[in-house]
Protein backbone atom coordinates (compact mmCIF):
# COMPACT_ATOMS: atom_id res chain seq x y z
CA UNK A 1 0.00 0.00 0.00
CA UNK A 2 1.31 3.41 -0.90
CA UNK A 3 0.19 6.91 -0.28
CA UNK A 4 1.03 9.55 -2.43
CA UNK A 5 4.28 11.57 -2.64
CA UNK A 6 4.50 14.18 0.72
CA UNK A 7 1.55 12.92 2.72
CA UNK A 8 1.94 11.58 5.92
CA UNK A 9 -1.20 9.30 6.62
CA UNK A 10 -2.71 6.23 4.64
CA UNK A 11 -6.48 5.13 5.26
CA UNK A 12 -6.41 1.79 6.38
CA UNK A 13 -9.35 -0.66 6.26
CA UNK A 14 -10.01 -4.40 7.55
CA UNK A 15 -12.60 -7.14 8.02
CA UNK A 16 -14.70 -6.43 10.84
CA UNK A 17 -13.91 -8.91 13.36
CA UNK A 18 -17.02 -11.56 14.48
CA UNK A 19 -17.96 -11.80 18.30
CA UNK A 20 -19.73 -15.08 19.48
CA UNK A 21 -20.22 -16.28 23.01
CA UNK A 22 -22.50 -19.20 23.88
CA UNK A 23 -24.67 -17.30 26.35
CA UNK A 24 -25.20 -13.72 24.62
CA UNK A 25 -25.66 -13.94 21.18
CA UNK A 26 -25.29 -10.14 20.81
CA UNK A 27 -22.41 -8.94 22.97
CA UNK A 28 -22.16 -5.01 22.75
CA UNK A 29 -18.75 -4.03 20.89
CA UNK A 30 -16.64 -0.98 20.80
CA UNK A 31 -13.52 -0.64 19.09
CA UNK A 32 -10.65 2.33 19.24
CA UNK A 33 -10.16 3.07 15.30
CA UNK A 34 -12.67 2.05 12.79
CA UNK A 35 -12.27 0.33 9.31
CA UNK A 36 -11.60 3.49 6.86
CA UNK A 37 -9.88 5.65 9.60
CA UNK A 38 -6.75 8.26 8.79
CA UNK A 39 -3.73 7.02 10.19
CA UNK A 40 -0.51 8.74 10.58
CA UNK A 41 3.34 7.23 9.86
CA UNK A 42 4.06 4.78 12.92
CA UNK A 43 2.47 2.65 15.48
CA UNK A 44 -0.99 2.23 16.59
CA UNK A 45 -3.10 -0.77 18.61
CA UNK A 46 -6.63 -0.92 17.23
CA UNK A 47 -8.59 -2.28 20.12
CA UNK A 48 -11.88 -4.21 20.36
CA UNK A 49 -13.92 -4.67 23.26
CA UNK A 50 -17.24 -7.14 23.67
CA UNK A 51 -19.08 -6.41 26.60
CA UNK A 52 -21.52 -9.37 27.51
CA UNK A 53 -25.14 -9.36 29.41
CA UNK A 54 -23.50 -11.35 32.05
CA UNK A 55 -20.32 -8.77 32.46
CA UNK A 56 -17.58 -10.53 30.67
CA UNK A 57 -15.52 -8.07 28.86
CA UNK A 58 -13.23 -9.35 26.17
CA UNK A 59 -10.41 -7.44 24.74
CA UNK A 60 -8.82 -8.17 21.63
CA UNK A 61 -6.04 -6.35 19.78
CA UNK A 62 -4.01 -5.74 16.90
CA UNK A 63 -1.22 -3.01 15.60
CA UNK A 64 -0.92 -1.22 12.93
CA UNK A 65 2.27 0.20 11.27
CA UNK A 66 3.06 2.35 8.45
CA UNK A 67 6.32 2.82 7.47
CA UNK A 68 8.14 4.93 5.03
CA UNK A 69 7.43 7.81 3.16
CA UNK A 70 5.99 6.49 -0.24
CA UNK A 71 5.94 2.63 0.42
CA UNK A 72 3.41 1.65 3.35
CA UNK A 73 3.73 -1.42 4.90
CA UNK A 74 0.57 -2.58 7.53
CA UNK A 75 1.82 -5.52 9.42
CA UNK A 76 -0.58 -7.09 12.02
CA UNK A 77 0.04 -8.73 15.21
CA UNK A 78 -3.40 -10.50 15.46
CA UNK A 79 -5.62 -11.99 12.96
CA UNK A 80 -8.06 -9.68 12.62
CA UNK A 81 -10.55 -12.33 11.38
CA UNK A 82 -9.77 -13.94 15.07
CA UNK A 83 -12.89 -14.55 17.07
CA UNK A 84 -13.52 -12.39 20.37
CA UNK A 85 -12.96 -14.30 23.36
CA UNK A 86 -13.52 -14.34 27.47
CA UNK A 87 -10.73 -14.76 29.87
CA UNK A 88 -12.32 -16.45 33.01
């Protein structure tokens, strides 16, 4: 991915992740940066968070880097396609 000559930021997009949990069907989730956001040359976690009717919160995360001033490279730390989970 490139951006073009002098600017500083690439928009960056991804899969929405999926969030399942055997006893809430419909967990409320938030995340820190959405799919089509602005980001600027270096490092950034893109958090999700599923809230669940019984008060389970699940965190998930993944980072974000863009390097270089013509040539972007995004490399991710987590699958973003990666399921949601609760830590008991």
């Amino acid at each position: 991915m490139s951006t073009a000559q002098g600017e500083a930021t690439v928009t960056v997009t991804w899969s929405e992740p999926s969030v399942t949990y055997a006893f809430d069907p419909a967990p409320t989730v938030t995340s820190s940066h959405q799919s089509g956001d602005v980001f600027p040359i270096g490092t950034t976690t893109v958090t999700y968070t599923a809230v669940y009717s019984l008060g389970v919160v699940s965190n998930e995360e993944f980072i974000i880097r863009v390097l270089g001033k013509r040539d972007i490279l995004i490399l991710l730390t987590h699958l973003i396609n990666k399921q949601l989970t609760s830590i008991y």
